[in-house]
Protein backbone atom coordinates (compact mmCIF):
# COMPACT_ATOMS: atom_id res chain seq x y z
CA UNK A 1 -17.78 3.34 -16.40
CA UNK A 2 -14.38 2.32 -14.33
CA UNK A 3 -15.25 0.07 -11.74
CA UNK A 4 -12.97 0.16 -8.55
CA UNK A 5 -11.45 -3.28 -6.33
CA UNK A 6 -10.32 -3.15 -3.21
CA UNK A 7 -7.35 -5.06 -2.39
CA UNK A 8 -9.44 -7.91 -1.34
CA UNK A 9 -10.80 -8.12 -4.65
CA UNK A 10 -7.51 -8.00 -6.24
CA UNK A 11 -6.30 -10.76 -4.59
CA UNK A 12 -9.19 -12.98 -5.27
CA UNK A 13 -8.80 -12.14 -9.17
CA UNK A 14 -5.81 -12.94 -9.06
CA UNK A 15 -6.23 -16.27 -7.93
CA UNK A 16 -8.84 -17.34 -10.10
CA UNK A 17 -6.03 -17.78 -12.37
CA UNK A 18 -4.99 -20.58 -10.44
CA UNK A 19 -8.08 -22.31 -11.69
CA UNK A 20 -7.00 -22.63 -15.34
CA UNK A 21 -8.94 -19.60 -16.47
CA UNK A 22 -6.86 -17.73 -19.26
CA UNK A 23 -5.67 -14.14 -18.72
CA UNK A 24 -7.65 -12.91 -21.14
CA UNK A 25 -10.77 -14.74 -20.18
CA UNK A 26 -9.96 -13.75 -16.49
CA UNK A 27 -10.07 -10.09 -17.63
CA UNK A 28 -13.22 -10.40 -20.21
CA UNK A 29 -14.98 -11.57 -17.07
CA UNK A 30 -14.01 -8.89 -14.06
CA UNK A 31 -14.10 -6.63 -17.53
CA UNK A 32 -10.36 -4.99 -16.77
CA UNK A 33 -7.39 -4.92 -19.47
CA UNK A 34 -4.67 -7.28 -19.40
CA UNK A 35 -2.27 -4.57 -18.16
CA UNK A 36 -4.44 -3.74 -15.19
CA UNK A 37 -4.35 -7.67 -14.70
CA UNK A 38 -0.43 -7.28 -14.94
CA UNK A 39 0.13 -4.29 -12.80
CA UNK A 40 -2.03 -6.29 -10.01
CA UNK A 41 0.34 -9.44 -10.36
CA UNK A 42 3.42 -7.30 -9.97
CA UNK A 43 2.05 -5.61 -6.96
CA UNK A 44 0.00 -8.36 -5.25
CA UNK A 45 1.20 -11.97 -6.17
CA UNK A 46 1.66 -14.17 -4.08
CA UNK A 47 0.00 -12.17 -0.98
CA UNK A 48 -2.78 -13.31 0.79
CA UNK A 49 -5.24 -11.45 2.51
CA UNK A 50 -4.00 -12.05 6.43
CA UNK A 51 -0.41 -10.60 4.52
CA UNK A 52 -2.56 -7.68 3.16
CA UNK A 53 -3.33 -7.02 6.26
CA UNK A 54 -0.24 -7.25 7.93
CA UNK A 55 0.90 -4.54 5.49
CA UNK A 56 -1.78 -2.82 6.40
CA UNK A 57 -1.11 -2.66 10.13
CA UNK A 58 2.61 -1.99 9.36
CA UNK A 59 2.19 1.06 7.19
CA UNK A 60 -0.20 2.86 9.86
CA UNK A 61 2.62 1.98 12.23
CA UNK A 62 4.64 3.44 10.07
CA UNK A 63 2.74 6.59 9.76
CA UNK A 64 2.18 7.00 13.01
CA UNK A 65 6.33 6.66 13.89
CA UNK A 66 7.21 9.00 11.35
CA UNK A 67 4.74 11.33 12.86
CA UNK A 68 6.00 11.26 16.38
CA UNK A 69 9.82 11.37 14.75
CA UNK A 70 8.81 14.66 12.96
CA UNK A 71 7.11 15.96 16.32
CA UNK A 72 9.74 15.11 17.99
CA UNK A 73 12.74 16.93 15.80
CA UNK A 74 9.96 20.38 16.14
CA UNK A 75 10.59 20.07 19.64
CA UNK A 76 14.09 19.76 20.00
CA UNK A 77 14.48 22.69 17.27
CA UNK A 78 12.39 24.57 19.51
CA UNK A 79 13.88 24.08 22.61
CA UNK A 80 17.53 24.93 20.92
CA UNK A 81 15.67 27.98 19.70
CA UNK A 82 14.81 28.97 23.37
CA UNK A 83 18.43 28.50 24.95
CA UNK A 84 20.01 30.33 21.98
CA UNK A 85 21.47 28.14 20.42
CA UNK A 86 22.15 28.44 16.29
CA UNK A 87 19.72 25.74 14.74
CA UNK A 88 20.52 24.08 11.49
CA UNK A 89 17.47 23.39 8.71
């Protein structure tokens, strides 16, 4: 069965290689293949939780911007729409 890590996780599996463990001892153990084990180096090393969860915080920001931007265009179509004048896609 696939077993699923949270980012926390991630993180601290990737620094039990800091320990001395081998790769392939570090991935016998959390029982994930060494390209898994790759693919979360690529994406994760070198972050630390509190940095997790500053890119966290900053991609709901994020979200949330782009939402009010796209709000924000509907309304302006719409009020060009109501004083005639030609709107663009």
């Amino acid at each position: 069965m696939k077993r699923s890590f949270d980012e926390r996780q991630i993180i601290g599996v990737l620094k039990e290689i800091d320990s001395g463990i081998t790769v392939a001892a570090l991935c016998r153990k959390h029982d994930i293949s060494e390209s898994t084990y790759y693919k979360w180096k690529a994406k994760y090393s070198g972050m630390s939780l509190s940095d997790r969860e500053k890119l966290e915080l900053l991609e709901a920001e994020n979200a949330k911007l782009k939402c009010l931007l796209a709000e924000s265009i509907l309304a302006n179509a719409a009020l060009r729409e109501k004083s005639g004048e030609r709107v663009e896609a």
